[in-house]
C-alpha atoms as a PDB file:
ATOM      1  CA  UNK A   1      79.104-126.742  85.344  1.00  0.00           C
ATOM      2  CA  UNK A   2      78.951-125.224  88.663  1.00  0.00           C
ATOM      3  CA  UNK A   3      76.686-126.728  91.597  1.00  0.00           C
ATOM      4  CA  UNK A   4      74.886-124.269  94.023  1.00  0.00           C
ATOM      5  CA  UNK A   5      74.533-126.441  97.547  1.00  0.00           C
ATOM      6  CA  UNK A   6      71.756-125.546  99.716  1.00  0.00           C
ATOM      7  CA  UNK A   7      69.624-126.320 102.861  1.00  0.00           C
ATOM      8  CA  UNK A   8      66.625-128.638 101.672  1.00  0.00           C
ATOM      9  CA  UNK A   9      64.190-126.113 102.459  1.00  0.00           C
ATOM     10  CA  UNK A  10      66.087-123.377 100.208  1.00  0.00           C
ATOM     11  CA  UNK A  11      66.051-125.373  97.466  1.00  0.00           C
ATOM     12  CA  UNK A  12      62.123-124.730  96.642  1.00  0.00           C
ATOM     13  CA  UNK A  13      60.681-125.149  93.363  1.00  0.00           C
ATOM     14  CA  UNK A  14      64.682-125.486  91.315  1.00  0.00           C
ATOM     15  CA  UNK A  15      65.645-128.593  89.810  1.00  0.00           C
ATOM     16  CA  UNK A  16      67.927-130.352  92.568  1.00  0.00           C
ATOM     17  CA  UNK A  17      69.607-133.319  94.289  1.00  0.00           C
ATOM     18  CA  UNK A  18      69.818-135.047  97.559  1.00  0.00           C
ATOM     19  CA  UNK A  19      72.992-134.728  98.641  1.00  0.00           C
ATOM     20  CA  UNK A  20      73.305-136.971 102.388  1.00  0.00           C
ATOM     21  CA  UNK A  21      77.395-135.919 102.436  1.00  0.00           C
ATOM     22  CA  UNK A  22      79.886-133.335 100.530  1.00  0.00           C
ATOM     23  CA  UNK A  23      83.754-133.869 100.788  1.00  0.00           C
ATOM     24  CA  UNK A  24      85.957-131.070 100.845  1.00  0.00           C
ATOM     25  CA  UNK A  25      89.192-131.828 100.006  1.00  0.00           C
ATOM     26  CA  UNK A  26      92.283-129.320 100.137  1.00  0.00           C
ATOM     27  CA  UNK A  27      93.542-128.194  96.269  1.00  0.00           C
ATOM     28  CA  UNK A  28      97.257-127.038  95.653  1.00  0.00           C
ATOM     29  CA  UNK A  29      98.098-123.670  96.731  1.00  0.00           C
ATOM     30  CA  UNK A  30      95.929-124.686 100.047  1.00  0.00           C
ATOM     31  CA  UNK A  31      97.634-124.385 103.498  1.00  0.00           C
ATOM     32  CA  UNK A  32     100.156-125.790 104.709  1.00  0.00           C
ATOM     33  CA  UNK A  33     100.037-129.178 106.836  1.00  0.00           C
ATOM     34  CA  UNK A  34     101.258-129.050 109.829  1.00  0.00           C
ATOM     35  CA  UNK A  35     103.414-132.117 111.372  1.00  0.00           C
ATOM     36  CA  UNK A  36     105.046-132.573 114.194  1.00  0.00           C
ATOM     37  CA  UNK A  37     108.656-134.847 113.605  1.00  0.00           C
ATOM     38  CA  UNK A  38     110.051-135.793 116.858  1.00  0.00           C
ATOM     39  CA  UNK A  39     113.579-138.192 117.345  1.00  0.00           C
ATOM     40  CA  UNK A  40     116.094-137.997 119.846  1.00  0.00           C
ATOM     41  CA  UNK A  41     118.806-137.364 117.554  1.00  0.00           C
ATOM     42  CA  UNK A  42     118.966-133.276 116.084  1.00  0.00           C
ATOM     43  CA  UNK A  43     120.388-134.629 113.028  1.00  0.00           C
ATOM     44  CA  UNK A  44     117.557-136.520 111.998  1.00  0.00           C
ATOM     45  CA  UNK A  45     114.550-134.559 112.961  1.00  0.00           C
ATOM     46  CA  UNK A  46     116.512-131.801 111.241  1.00  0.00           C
ATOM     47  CA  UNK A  47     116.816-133.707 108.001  1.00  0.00           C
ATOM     48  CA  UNK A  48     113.240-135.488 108.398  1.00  0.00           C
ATOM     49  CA  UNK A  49     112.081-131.295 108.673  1.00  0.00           C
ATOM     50  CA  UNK A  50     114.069-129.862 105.469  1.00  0.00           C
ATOM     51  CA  UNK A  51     112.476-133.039 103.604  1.00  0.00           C
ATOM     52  CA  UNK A  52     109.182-132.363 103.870  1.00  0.00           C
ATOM     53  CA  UNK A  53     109.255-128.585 103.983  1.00  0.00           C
ATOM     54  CA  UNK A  54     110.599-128.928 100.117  1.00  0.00           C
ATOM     55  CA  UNK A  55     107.214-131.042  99.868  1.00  0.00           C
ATOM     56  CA  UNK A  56     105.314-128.039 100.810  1.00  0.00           C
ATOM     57  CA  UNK A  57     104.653-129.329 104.737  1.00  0.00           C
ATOM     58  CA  UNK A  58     105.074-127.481 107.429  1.00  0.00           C
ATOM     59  CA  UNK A  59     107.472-129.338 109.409  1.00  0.00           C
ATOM     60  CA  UNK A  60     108.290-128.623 113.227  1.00  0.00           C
ATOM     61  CA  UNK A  61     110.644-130.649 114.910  1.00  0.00           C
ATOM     62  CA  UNK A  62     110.474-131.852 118.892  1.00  0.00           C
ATOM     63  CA  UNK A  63     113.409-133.695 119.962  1.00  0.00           C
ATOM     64  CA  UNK A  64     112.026-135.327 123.391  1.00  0.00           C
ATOM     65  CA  UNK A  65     108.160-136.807 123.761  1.00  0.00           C
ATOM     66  CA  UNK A  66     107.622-134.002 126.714  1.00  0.00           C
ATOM     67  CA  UNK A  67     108.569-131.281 124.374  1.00  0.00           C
ATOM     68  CA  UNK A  68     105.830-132.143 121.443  1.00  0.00           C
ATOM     69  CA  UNK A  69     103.338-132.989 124.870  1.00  0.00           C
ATOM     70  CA  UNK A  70     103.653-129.721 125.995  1.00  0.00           C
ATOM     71  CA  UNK A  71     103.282-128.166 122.031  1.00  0.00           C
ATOM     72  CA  UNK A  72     100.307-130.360 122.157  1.00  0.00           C
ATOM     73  CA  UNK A  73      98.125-127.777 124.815  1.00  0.00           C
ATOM     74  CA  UNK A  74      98.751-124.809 122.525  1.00  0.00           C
ATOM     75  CA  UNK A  75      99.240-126.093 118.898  1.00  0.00           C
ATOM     76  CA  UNK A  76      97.449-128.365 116.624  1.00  0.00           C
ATOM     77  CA  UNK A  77      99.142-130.477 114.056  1.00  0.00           C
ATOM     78  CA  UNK A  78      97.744-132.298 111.144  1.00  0.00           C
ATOM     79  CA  UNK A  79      99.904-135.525 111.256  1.00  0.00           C
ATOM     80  CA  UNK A  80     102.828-137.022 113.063  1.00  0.00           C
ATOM     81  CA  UNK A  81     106.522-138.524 112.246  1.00  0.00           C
ATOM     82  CA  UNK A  82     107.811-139.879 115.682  1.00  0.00           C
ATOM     83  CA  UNK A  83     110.655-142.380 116.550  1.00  0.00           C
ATOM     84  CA  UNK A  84     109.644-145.090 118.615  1.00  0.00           C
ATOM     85  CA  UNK A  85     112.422-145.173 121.182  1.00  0.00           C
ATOM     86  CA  UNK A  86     113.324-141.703 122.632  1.00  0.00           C
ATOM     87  CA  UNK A  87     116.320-142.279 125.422  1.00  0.00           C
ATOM     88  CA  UNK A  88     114.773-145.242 126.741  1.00  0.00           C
ATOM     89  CA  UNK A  89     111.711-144.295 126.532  1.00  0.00           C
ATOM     90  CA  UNK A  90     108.996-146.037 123.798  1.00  0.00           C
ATOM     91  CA  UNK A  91     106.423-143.735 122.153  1.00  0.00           C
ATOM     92  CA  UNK A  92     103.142-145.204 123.615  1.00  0.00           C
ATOM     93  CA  UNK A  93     102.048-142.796 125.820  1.00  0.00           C
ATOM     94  CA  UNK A  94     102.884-140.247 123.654  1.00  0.00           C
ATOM     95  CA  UNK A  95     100.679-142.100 120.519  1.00  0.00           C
ATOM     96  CA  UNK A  96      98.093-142.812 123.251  1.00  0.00           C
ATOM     97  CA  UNK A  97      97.455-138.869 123.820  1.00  0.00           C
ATOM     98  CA  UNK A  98      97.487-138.119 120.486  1.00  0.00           C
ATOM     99  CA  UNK A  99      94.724-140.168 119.775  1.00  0.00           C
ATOM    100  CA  UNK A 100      92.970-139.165 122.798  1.00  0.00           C
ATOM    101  CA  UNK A 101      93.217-135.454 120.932  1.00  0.00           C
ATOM    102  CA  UNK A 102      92.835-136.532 117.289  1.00  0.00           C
ATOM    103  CA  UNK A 103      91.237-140.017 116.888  1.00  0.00           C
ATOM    104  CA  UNK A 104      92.148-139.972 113.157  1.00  0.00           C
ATOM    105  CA  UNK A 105      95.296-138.386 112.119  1.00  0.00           C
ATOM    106  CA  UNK A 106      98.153-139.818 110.500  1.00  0.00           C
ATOM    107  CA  UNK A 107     100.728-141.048 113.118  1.00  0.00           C
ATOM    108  CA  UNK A 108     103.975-142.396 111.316  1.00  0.00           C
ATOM    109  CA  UNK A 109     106.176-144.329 113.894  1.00  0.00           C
ATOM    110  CA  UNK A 110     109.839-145.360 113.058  1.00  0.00           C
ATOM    111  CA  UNK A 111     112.800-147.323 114.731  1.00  0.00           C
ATOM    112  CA  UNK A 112     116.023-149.055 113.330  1.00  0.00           C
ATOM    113  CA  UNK A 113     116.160-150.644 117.187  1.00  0.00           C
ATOM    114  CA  UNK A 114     113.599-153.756 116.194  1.00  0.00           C
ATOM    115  CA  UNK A 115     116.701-155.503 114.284  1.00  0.00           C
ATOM    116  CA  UNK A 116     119.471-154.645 117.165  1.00  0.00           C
ATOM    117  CA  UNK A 117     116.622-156.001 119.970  1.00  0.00           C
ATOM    118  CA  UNK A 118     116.075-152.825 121.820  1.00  0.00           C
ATOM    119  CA  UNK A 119     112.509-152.145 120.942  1.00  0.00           C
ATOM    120  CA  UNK A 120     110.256-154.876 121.294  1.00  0.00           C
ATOM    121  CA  UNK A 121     108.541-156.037 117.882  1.00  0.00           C
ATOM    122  CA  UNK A 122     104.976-157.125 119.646  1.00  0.00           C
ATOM    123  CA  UNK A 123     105.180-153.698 121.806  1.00  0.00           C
ATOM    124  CA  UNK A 124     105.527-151.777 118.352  1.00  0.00           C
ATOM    125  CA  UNK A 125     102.860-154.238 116.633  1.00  0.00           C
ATOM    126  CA  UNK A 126     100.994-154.086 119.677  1.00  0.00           C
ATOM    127  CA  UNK A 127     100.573-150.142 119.236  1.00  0.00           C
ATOM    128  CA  UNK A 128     100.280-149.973 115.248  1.00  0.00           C
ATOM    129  CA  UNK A 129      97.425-152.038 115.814  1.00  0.00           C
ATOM    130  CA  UNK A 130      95.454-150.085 118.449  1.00  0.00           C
ATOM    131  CA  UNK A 131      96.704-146.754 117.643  1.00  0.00           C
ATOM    132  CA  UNK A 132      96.640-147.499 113.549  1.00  0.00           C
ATOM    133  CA  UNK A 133      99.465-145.995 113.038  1.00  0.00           C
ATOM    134  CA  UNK A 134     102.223-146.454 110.410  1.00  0.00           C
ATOM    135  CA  UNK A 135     105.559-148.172 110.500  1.00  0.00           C
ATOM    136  CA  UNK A 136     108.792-147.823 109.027  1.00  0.00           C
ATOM    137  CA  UNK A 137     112.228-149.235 110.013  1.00  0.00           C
ATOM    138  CA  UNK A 138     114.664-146.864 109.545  1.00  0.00           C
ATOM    139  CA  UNK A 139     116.386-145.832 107.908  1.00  0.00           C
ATOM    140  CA  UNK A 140     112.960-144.808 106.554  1.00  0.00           C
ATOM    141  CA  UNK A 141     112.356-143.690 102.678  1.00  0.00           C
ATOM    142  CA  UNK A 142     111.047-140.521 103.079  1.00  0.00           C
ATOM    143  CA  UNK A 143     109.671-139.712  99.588  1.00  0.00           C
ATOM    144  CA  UNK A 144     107.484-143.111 101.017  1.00  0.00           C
ATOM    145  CA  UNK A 145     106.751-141.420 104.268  1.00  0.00           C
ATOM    146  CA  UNK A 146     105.763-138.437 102.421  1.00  0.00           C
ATOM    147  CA  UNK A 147     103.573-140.083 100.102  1.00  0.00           C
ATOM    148  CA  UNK A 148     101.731-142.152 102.585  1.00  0.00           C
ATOM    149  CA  UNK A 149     100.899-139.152 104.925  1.00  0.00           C
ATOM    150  CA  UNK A 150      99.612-136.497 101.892  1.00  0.00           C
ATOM    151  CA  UNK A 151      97.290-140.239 101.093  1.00  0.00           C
ATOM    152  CA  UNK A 152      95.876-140.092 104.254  1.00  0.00           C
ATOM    153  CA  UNK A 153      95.891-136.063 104.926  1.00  0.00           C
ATOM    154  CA  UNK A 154      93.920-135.613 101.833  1.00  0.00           C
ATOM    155  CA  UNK A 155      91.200-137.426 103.384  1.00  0.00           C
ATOM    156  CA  UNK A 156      91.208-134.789 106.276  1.00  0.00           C
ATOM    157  CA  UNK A 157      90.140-131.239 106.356  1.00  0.00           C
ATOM    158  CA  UNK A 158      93.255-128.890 107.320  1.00  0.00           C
ATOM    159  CA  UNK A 159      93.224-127.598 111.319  1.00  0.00           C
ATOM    160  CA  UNK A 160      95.065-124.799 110.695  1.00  0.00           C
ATOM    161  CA  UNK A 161      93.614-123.212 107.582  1.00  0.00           C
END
């Protein structure tokens, strides 16, 4: 059947339960995810975007760090796709304010530069590990990528319903 949930004190004399936490969890048909794909290259954050829009994300691509910073102060995403090495530039600080916003979204960090040298590997473990995020050497399998994030999203309440 159906449950009714209630404060304590509503419940009365009717037959009930104690219930210390409820989980919410979103159903098909729900909205949208939002996530943020960011990679130096148009190409790829273009492809990475169609992907996961035909698995019913919304995806928005950024192709420098300070672009998806500055989307950060107006817009709220649900989960992030973001190559490690940007120009020169690694994704740390960019991981680091994410989780200063959202402790516990999914942050999925790729690179094909571990295997040429030009990311450091214990820089890369280094941040998985304190900003538990997940890796993928690219290229990356998406239909994986996709998988792993709607795992960990369906956890997670939508922001933007």
């Amino acid at each position: 059947g159906e449950w009714l949930v209630v404060a304590a004190t509503d419940a009365r004399d009717s037959p009930s339960f104690v219930v210390t936490s409820v989980l919410l969890l979103p159903v098909a048909g729900g909205p949208r995810r939002r996530i943020a794909v960011v990679d130096d290259s148009v190409d790829i954050t273009d492809g990475i975007c169609d992907y996961f829009r035909g698995c019913d994300f919304d995806a928005q691509p950024f192709s420098s760090f300070e672009q998806l910073s500055e989307a950060l102060k107006t817009q709220v995403f649900d989960a992030f796709i973001i190559d490690w090495l940007v120009g020169s530039a690694s994704a740390t600080r960019l991981i680091a304010e994410i989780r200063g916003i959202d402790p516990q979204c999914p942050i999925a960090v790729l690179t094909g530069e571990v295997r040429e040298g030009q990311a450091d590997q214990n820089e890369v473990a280094a941040a998985v590990t304190r900003y538990k995020t997940f890796f993928y050497e690219k290229p990356a399998p998406a239909a994986i990528i996709a998988a792993t994030l709607k795992q960990a999203l369906a956890l997670q309440p939508p922001k933007n319903p």
